[in-house]
PDB file of N, CA and C in Angstrom:
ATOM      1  N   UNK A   1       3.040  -5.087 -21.723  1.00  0.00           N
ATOM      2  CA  UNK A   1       3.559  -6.383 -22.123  1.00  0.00           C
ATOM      3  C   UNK A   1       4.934  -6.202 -22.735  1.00  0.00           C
ATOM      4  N   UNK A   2       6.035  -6.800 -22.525  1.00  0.00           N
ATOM      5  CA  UNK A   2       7.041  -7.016 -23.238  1.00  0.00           C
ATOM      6  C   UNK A   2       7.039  -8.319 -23.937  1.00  0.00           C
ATOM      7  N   UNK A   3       6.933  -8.292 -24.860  1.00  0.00           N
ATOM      8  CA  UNK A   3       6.558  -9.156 -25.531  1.00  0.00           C
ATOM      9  C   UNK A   3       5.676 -10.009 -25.952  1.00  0.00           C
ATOM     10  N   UNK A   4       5.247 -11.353 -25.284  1.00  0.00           N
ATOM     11  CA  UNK A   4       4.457 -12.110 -24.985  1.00  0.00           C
ATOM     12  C   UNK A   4       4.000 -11.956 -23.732  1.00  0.00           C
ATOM     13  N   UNK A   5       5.134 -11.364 -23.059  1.00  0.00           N
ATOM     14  CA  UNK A   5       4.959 -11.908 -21.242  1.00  0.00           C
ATOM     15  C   UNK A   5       4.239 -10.532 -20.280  1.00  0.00           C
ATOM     16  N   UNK A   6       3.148 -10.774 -19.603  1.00  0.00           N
ATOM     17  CA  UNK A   6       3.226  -9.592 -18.749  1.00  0.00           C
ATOM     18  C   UNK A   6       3.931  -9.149 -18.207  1.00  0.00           C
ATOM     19  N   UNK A   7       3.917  -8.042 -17.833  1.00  0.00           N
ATOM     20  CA  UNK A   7       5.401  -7.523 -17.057  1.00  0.00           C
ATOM     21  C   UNK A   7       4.181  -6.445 -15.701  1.00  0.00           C
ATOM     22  N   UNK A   8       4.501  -6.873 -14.327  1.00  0.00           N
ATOM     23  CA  UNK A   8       3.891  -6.132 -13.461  1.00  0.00           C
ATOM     24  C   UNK A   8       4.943  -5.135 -12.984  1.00  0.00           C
ATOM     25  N   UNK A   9       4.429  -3.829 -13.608  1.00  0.00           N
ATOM     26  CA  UNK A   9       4.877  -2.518 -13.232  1.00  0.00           C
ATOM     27  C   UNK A   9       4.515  -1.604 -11.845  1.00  0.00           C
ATOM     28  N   UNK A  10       3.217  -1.984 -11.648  1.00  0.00           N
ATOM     29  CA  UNK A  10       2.709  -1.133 -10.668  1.00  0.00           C
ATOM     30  C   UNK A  10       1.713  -1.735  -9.841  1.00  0.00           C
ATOM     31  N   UNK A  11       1.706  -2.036  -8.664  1.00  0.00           N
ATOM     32  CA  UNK A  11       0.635  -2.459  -7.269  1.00  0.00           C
ATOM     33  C   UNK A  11      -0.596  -1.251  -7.005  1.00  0.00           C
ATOM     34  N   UNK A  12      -1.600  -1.303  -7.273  1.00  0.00           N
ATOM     35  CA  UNK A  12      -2.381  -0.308  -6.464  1.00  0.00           C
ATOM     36  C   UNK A  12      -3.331  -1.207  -5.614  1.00  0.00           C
ATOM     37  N   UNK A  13      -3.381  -0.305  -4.038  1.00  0.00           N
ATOM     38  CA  UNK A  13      -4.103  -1.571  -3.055  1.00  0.00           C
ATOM     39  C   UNK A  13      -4.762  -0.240  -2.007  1.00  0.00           C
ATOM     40  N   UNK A  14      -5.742  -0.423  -2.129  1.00  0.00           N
ATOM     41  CA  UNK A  14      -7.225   0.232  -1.176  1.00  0.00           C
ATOM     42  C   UNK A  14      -6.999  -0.271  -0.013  1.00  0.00           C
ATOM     43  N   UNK A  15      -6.763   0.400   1.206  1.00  0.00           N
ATOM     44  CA  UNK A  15      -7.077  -0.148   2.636  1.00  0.00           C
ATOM     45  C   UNK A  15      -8.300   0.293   2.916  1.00  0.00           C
ATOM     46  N   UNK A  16      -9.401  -0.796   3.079  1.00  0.00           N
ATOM     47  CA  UNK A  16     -10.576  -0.019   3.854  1.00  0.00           C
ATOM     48  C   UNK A  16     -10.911  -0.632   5.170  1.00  0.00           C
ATOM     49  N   UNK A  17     -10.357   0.075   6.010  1.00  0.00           N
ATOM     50  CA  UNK A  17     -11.055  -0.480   7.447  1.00  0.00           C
ATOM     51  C   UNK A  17     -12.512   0.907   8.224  1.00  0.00           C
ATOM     52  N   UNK A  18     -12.675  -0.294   9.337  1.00  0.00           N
ATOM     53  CA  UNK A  18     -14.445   0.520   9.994  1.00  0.00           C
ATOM     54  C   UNK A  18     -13.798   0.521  11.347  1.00  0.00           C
ATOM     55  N   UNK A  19     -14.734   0.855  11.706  1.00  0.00           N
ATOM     56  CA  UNK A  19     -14.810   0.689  13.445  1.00  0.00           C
ATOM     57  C   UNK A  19     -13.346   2.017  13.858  1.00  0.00           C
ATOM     58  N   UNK A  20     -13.331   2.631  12.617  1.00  0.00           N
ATOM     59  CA  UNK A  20     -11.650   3.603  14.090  1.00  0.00           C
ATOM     60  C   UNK A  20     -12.500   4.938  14.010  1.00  0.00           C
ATOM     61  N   UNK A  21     -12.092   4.726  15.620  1.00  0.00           N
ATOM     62  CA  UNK A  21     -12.780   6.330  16.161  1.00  0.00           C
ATOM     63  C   UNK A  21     -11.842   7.744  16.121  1.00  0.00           C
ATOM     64  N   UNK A  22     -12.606   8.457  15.659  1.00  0.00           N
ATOM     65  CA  UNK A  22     -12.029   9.960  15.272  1.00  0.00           C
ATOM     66  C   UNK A  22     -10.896  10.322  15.750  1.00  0.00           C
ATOM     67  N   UNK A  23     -10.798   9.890  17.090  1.00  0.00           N
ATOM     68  CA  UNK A  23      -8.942  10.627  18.060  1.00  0.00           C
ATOM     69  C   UNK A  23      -8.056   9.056  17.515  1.00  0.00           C
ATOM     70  N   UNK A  24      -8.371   8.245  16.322  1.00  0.00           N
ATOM     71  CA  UNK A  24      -7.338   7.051  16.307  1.00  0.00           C
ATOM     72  C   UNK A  24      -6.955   7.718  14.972  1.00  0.00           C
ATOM     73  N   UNK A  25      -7.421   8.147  13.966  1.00  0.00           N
ATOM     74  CA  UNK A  25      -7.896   7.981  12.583  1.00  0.00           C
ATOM     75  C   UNK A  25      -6.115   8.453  12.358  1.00  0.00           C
ATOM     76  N   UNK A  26      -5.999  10.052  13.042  1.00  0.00           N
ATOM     77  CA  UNK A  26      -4.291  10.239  12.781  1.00  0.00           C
ATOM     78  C   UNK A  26      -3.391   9.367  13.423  1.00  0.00           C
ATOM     79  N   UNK A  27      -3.308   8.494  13.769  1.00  0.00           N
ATOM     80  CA  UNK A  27      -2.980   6.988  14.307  1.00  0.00           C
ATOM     81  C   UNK A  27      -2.621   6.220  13.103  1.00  0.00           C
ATOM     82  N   UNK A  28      -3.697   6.239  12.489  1.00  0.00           N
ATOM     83  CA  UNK A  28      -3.578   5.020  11.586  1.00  0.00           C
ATOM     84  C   UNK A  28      -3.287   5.508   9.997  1.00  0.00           C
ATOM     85  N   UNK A  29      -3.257   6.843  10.281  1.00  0.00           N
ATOM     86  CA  UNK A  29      -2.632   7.481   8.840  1.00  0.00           C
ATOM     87  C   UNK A  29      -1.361   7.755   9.053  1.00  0.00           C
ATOM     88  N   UNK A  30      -0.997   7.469  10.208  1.00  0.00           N
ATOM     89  CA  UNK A  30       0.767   7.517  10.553  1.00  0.00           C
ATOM     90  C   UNK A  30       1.446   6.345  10.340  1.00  0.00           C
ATOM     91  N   UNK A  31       0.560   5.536  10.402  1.00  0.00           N
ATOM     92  CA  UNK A  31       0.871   3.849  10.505  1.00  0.00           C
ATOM     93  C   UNK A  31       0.957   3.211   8.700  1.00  0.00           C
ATOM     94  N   UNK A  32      -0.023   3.575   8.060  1.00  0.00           N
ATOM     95  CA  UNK A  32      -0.463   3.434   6.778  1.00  0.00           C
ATOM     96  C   UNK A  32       0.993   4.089   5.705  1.00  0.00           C
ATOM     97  N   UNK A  33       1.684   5.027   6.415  1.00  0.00           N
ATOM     98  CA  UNK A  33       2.511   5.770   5.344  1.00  0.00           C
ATOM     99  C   UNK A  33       3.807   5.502   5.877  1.00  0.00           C
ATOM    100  N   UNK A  34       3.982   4.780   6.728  1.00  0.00           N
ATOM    101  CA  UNK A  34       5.420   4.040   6.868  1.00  0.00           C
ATOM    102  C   UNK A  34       5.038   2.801   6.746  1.00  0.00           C
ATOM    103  N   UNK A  35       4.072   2.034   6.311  1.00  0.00           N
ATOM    104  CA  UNK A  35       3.929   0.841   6.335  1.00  0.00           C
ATOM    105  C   UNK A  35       4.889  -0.267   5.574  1.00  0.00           C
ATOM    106  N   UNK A  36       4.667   0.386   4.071  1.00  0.00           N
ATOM    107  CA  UNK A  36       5.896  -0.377   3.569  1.00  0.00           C
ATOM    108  C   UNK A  36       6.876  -0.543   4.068  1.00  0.00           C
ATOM    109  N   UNK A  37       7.763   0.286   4.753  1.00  0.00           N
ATOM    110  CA  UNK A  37       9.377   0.551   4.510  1.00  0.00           C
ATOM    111  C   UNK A  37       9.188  -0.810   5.346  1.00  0.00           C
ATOM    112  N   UNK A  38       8.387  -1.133   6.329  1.00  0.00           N
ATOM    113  CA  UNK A  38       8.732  -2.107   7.035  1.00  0.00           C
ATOM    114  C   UNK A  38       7.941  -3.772   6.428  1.00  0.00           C
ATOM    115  N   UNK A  39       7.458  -3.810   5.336  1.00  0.00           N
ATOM    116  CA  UNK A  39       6.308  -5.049   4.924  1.00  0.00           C
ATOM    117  C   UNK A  39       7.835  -5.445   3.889  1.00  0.00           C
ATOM    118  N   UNK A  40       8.077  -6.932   4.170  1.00  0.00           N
ATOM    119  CA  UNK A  40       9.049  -7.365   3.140  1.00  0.00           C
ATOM    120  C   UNK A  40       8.441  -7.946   1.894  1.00  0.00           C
ATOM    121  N   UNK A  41       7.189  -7.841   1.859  1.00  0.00           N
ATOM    122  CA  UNK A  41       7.462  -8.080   0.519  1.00  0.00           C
ATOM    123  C   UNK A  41       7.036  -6.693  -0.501  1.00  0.00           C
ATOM    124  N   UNK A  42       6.827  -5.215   0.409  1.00  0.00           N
ATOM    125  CA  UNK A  42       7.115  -4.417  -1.033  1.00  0.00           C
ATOM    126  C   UNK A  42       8.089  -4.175  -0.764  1.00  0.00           C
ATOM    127  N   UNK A  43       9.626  -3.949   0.433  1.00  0.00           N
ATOM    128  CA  UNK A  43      10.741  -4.341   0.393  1.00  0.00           C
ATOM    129  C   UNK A  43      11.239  -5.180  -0.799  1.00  0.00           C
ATOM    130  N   UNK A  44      11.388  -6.348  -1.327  1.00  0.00           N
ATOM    131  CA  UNK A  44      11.381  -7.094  -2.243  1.00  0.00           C
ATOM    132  C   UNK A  44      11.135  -6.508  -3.147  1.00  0.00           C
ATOM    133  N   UNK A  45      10.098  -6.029  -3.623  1.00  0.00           N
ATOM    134  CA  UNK A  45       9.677  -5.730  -5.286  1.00  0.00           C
ATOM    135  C   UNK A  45      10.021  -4.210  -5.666  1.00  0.00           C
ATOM    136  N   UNK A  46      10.204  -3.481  -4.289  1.00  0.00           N
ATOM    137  CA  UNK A  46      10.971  -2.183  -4.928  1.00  0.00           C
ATOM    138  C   UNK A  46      12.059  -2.093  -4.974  1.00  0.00           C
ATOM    139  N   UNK A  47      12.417  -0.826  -5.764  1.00  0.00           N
ATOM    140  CA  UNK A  47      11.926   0.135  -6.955  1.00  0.00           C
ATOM    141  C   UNK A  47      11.162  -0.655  -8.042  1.00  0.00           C
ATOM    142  N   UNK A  48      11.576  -2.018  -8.059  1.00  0.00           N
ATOM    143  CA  UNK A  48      11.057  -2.431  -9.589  1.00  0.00           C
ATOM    144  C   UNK A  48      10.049  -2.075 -10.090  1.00  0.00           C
ATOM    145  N   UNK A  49       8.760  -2.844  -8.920  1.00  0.00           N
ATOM    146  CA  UNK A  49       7.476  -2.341  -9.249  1.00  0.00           C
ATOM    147  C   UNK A  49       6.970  -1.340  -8.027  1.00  0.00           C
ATOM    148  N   UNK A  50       6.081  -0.101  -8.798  1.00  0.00           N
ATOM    149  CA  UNK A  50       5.783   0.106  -7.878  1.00  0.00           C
ATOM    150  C   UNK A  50       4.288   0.133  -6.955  1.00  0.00           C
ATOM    151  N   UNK A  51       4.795   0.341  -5.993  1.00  0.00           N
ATOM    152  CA  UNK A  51       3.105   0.480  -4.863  1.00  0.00           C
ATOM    153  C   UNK A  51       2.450   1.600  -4.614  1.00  0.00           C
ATOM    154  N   UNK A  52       1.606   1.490  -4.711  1.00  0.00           N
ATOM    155  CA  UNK A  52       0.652   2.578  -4.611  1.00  0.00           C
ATOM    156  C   UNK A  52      -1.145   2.426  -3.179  1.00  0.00           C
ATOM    157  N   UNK A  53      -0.912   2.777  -2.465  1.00  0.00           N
ATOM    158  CA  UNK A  53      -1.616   2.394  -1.232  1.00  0.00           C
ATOM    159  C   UNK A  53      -2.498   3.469  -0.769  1.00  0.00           C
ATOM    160  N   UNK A  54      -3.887   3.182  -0.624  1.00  0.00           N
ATOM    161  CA  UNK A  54      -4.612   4.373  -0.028  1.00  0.00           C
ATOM    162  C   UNK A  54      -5.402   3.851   1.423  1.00  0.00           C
ATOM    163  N   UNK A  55      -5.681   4.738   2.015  1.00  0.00           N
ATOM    164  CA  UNK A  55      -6.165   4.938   3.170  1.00  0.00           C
ATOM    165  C   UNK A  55      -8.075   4.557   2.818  1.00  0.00           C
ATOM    166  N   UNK A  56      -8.894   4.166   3.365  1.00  0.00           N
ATOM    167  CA  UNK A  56     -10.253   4.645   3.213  1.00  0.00           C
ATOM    168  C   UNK A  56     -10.932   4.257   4.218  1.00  0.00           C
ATOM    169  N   UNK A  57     -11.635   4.975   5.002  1.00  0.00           N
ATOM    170  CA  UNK A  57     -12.671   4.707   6.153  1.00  0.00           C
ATOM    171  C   UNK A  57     -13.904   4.522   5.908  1.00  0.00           C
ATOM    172  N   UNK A  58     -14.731   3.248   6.272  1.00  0.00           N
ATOM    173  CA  UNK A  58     -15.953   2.893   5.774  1.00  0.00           C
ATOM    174  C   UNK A  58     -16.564   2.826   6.767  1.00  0.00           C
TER     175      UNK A  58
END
């Protein structure tokens, strides 16, 4: 808090998708770690705040 006001410092966000088959999985962990550079809105909020993004297969 700075002051009164929240102040959002940091994004953390879980991807969990199903259904990807074993020869996709390095597919979509290639996809997952350039994702930002191209999503405008953590474009927008960085450096300020930052993101933090994980992978998880269910």
């Amino acid at each position: 808090m700075d002051g009164r006001v929240l102040i959002v410092r940091k994004i953390s966000l879980t991807y969990r998708i199903s259904g990807v088959p074993a020869d996709k999985k390095e597919a979509a962990e290639r996809v997952h770690a350039m994702h930002a550079d191209w999503c405008p809105v953590a474009r927008s909020i960085s450096p300020q705040i930052e993101i933090e993004t994980k992978l998880e297969y269910v």
